[in-house]
PDB file of N, CA and C in Angstrom:
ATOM      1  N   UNK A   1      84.215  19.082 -14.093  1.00  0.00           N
ATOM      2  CA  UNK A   1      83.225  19.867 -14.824  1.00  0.00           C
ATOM      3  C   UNK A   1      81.899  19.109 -14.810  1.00  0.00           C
ATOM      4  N   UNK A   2      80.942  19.739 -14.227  1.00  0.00           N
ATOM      5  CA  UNK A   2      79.264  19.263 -14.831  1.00  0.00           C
ATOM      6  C   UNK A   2      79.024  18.824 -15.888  1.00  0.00           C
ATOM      7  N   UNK A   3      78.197  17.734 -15.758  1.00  0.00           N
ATOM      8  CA  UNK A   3      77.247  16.977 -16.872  1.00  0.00           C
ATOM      9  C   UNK A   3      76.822  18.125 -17.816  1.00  0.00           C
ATOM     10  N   UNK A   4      76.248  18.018 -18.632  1.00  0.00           N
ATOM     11  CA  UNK A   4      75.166  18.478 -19.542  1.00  0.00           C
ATOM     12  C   UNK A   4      73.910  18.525 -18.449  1.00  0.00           C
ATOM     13  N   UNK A   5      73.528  17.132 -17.914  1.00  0.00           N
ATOM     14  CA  UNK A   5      72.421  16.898 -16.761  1.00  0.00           C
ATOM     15  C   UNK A   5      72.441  17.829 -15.913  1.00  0.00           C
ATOM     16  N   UNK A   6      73.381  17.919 -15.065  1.00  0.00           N
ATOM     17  CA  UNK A   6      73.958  18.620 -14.263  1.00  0.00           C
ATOM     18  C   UNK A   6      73.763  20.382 -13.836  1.00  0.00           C
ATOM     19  N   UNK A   7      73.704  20.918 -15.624  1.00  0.00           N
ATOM     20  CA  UNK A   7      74.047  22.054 -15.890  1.00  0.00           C
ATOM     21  C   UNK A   7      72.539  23.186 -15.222  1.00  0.00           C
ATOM     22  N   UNK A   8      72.687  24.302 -14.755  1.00  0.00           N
ATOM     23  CA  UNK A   8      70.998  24.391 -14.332  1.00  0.00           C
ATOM     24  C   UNK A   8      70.658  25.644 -15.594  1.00  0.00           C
ATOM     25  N   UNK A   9      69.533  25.716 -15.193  1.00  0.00           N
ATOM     26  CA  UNK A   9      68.954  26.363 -16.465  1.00  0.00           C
ATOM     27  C   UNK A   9      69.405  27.857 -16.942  1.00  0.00           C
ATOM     28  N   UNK A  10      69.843  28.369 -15.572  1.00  0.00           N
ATOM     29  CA  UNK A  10      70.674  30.028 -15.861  1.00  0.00           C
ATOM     30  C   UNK A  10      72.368  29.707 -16.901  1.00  0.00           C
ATOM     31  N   UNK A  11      72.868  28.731 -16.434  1.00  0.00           N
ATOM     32  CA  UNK A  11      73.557  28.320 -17.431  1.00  0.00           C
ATOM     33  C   UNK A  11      73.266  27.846 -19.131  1.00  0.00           C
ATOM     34  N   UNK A  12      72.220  26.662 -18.905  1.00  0.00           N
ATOM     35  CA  UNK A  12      71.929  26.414 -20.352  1.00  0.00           C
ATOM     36  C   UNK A  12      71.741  27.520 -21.184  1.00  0.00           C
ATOM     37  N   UNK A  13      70.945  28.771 -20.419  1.00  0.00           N
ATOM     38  CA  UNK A  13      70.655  29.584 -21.350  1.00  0.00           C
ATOM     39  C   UNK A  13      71.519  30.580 -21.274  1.00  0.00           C
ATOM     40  N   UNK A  14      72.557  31.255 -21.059  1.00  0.00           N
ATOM     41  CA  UNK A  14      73.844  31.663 -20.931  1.00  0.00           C
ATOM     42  C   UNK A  14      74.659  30.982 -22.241  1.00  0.00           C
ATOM     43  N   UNK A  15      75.241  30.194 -22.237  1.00  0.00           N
ATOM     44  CA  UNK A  15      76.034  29.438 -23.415  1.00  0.00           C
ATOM     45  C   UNK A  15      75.708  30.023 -24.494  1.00  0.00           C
ATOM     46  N   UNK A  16      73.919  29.209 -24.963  1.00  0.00           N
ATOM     47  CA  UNK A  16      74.328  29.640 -26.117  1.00  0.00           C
ATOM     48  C   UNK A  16      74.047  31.295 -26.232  1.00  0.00           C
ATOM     49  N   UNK A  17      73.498  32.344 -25.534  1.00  0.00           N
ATOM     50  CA  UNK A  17      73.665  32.827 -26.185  1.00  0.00           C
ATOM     51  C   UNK A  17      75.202  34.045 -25.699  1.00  0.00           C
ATOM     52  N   UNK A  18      76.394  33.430 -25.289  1.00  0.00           N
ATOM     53  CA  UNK A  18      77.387  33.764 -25.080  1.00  0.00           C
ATOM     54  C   UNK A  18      77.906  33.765 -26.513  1.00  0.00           C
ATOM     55  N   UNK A  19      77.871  32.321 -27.024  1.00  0.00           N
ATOM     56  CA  UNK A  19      78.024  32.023 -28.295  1.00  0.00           C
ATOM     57  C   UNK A  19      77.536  32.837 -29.593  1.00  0.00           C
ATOM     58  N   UNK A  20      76.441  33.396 -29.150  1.00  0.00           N
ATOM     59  CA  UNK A  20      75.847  34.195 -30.352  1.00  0.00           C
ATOM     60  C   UNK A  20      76.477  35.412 -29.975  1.00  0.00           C
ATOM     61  N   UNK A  21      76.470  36.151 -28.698  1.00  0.00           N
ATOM     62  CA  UNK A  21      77.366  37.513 -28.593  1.00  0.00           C
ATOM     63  C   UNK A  21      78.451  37.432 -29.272  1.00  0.00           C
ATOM     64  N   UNK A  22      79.453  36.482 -28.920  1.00  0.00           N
ATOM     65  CA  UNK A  22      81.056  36.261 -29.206  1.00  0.00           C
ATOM     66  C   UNK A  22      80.906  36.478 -30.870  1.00  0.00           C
ATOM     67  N   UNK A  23      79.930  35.968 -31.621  1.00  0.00           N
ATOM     68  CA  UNK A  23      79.996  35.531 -32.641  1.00  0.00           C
ATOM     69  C   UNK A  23      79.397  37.233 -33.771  1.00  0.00           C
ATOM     70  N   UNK A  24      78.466  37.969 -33.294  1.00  0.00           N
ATOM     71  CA  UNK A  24      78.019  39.456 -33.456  1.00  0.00           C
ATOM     72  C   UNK A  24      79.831  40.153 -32.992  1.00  0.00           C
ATOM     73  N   UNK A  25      80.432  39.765 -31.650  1.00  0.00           N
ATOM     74  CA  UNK A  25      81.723  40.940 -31.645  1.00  0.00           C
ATOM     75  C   UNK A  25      82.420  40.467 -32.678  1.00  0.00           C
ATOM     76  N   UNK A  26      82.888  39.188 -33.212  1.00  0.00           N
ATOM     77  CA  UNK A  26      83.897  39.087 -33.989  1.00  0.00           C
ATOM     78  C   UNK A  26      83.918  39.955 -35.385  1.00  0.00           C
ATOM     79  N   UNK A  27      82.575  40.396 -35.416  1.00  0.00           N
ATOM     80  CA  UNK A  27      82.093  40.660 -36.902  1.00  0.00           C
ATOM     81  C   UNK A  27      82.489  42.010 -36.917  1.00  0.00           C
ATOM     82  N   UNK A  28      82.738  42.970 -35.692  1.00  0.00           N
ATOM     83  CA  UNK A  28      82.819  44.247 -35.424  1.00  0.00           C
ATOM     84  C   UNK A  28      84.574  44.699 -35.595  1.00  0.00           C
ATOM     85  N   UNK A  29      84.534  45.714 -36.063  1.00  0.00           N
ATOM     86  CA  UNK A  29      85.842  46.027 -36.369  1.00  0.00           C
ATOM     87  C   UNK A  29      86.669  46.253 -35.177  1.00  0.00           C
ATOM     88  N   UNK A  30      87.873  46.181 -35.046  1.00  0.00           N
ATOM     89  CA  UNK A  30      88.960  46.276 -33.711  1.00  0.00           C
ATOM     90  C   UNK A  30      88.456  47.704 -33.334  1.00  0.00           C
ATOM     91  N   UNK A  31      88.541  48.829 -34.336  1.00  0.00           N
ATOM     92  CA  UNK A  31      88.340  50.091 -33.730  1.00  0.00           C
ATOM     93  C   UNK A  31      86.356  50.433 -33.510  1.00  0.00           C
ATOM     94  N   UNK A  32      85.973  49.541 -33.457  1.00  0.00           N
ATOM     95  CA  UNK A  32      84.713  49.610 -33.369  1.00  0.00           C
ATOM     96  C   UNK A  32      84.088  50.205 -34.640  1.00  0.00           C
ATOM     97  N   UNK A  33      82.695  50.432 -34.978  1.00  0.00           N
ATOM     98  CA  UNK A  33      81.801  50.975 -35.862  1.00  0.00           C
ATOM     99  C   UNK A  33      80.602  52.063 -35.572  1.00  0.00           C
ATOM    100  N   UNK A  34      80.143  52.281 -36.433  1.00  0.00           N
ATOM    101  CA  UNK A  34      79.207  53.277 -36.427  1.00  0.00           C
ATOM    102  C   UNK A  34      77.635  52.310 -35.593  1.00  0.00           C
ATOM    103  N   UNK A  35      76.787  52.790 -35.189  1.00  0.00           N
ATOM    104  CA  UNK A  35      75.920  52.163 -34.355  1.00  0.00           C
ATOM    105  C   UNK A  35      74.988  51.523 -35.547  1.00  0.00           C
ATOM    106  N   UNK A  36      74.544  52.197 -36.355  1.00  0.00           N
ATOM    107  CA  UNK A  36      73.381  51.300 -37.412  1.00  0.00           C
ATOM    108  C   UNK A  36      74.661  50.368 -37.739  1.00  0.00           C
ATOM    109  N   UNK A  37      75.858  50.283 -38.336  1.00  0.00           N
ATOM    110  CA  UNK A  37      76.468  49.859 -38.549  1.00  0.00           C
ATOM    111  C   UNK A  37      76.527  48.410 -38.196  1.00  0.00           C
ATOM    112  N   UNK A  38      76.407  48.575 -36.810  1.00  0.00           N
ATOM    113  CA  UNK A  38      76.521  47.390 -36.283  1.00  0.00           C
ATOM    114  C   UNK A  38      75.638  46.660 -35.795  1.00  0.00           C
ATOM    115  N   UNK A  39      74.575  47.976 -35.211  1.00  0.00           N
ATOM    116  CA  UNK A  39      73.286  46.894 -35.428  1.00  0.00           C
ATOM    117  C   UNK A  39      72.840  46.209 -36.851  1.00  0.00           C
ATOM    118  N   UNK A  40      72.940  46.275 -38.093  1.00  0.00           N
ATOM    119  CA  UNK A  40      73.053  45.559 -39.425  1.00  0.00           C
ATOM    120  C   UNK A  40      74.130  44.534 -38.976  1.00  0.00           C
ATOM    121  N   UNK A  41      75.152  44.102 -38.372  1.00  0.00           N
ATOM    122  CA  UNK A  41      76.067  43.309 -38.789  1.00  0.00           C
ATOM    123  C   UNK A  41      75.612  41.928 -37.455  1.00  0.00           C
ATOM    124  N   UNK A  42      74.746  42.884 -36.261  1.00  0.00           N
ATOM    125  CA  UNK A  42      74.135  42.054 -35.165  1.00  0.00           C
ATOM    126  C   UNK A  42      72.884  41.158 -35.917  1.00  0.00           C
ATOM    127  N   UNK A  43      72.178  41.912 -37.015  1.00  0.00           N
ATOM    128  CA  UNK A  43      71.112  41.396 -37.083  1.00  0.00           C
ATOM    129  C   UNK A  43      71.629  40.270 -38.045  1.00  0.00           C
ATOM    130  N   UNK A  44      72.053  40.384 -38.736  1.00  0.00           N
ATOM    131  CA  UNK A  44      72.680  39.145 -39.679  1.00  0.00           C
ATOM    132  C   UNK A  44      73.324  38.406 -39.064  1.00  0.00           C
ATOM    133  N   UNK A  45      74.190  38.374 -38.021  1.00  0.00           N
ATOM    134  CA  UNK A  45      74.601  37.454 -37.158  1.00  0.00           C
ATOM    135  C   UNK A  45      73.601  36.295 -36.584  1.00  0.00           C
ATOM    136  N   UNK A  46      72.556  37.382 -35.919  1.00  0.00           N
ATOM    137  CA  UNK A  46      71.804  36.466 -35.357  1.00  0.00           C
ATOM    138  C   UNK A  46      71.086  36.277 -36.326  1.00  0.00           C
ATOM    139  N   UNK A  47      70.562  36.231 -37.616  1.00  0.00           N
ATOM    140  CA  UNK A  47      69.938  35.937 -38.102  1.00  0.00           C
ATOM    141  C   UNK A  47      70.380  33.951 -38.854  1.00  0.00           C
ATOM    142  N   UNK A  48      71.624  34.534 -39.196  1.00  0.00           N
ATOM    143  CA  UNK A  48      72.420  33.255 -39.153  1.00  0.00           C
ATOM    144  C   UNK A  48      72.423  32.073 -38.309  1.00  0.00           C
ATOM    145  N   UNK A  49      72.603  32.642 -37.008  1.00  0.00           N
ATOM    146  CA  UNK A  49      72.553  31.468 -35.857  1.00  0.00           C
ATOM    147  C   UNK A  49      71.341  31.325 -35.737  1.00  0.00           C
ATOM    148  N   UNK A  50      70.517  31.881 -35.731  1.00  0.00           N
ATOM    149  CA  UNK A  50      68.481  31.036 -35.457  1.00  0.00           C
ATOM    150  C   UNK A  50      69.013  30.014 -36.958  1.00  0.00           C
ATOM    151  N   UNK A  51      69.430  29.950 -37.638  1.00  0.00           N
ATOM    152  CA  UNK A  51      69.002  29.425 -38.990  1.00  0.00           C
ATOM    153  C   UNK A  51      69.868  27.676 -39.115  1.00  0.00           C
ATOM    154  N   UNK A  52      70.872  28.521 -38.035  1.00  0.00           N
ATOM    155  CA  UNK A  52      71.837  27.333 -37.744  1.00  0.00           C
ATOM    156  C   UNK A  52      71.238  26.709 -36.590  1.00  0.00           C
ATOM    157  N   UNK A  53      70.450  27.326 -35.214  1.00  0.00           N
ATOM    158  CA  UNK A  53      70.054  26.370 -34.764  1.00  0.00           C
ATOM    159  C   UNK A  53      68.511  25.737 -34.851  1.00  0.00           C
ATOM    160  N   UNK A  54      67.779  26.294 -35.619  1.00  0.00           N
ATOM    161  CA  UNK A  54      66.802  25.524 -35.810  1.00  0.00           C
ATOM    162  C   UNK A  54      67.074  24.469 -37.314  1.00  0.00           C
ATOM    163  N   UNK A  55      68.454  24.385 -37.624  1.00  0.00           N
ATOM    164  CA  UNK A  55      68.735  23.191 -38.571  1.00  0.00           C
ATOM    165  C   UNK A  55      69.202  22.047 -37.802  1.00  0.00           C
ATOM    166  N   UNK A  56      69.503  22.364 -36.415  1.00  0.00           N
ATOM    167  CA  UNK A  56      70.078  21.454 -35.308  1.00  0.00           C
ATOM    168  C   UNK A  56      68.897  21.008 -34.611  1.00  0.00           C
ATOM    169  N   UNK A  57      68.430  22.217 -34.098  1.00  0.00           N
ATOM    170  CA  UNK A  57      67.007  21.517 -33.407  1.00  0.00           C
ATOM    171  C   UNK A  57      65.781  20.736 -34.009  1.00  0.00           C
ATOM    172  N   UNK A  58      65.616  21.351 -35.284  1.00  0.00           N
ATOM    173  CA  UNK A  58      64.329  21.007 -36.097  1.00  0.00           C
ATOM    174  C   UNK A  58      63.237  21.971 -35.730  1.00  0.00           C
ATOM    175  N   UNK A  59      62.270  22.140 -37.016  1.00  0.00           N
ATOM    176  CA  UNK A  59      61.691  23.784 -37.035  1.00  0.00           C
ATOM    177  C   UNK A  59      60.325  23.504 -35.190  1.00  0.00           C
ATOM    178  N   UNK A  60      60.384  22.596 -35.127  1.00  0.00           N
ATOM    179  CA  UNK A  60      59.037  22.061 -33.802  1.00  0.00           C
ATOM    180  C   UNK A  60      59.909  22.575 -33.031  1.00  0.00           C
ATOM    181  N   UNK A  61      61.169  22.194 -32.638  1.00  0.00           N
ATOM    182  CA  UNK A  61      61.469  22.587 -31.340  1.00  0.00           C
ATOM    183  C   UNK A  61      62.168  24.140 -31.037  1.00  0.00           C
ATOM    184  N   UNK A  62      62.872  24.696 -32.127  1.00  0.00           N
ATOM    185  CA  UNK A  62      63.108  25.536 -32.292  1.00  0.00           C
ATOM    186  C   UNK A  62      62.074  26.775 -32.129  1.00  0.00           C
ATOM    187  N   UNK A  63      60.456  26.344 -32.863  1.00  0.00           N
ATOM    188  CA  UNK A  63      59.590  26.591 -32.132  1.00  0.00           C
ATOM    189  C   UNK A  63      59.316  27.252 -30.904  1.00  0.00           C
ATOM    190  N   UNK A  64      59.091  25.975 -30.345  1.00  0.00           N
ATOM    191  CA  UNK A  64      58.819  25.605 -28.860  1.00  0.00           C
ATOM    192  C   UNK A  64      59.678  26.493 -27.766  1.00  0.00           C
ATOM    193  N   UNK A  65      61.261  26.337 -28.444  1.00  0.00           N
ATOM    194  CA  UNK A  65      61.756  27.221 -28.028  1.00  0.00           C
ATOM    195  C   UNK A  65      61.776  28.643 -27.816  1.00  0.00           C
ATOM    196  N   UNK A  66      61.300  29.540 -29.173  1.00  0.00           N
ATOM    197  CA  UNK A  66      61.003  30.849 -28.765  1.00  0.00           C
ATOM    198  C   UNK A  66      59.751  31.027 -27.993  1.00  0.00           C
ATOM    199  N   UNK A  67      58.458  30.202 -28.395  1.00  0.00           N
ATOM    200  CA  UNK A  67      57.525  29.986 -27.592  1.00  0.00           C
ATOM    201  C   UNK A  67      58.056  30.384 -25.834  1.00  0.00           C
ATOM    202  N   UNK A  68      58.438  29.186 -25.374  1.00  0.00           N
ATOM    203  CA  UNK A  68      59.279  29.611 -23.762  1.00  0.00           C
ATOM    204  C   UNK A  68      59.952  30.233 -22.988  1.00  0.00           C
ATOM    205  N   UNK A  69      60.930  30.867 -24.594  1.00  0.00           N
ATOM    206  CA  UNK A  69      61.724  31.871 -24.050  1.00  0.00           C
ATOM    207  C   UNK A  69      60.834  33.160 -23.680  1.00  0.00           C
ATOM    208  N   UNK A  70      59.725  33.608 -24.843  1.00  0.00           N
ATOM    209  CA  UNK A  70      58.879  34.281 -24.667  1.00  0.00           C
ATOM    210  C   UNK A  70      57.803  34.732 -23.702  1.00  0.00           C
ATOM    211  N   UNK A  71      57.504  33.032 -23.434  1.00  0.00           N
ATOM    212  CA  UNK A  71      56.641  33.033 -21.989  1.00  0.00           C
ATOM    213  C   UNK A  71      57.296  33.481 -20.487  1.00  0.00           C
ATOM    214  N   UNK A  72      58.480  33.152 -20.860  1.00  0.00           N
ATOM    215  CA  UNK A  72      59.809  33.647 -19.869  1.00  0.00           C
ATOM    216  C   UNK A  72      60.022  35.239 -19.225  1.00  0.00           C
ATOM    217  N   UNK A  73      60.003  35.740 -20.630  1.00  0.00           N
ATOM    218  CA  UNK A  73      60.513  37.335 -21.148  1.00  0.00           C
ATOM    219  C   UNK A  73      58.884  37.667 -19.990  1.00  0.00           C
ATOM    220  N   UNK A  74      57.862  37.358 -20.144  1.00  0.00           N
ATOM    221  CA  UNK A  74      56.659  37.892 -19.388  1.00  0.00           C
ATOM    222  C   UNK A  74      57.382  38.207 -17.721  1.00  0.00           C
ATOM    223  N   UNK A  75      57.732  37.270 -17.557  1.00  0.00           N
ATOM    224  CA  UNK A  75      57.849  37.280 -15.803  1.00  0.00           C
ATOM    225  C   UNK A  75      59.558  37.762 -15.530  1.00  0.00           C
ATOM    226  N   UNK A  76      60.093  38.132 -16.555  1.00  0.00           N
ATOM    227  CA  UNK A  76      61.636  38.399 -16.421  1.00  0.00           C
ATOM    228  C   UNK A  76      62.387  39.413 -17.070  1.00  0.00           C
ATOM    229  N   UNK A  77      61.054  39.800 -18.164  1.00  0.00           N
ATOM    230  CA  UNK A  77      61.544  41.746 -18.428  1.00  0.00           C
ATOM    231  C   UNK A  77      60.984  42.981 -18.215  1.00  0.00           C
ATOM    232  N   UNK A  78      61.563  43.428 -17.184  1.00  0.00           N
ATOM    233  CA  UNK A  78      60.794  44.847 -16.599  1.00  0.00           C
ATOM    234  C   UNK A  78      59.883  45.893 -17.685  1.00  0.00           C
ATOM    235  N   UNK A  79      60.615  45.776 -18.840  1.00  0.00           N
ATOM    236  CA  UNK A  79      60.358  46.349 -20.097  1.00  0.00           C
ATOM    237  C   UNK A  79      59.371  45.603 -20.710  1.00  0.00           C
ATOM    238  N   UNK A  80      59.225  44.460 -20.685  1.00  0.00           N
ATOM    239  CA  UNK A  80      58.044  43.980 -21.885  1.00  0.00           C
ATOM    240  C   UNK A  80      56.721  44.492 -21.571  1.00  0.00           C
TER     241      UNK A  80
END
């Protein structure tokens, strides 16, 4: 298995937010839900994990981070 070093950037950013999907389905019922339903149970999810990882990262880099991801989203969503 690859380093951390190793890892390239379509991966780094894959993980976590595999981690944040996995973590929005668990919250969803086996027989599924109603759509506001679950968008309310997505947004608190993720609202949770930004909160958890900018207590890991610290509020600068966490920052920095949407900063890039953002500058990203320019050249990588057909939609923005």
């Amino acid at each position: 298995m690859p380093t951390e070093s190793e890892l390239n950037t379509g991966v780094l950013l894959f993980l976590p937010y595999r981690a944040l999907e996995n973590r929005v389905m668990q919250r969803i019922g086996p027989n599924g839900t109603r759509l506001t339903e679950a968008a309310e149970v997505a947004d608190g999810v993720v609202a949770e994990v930004e909160k958890e990882w900018e207590e890991h990262l610290g509020k600068r880099r966490m920052k920095q981070l949407c900063e890039a991801l953002s500058l990203l989203r320019e050249i990588t969503d057909p939609w923005a």
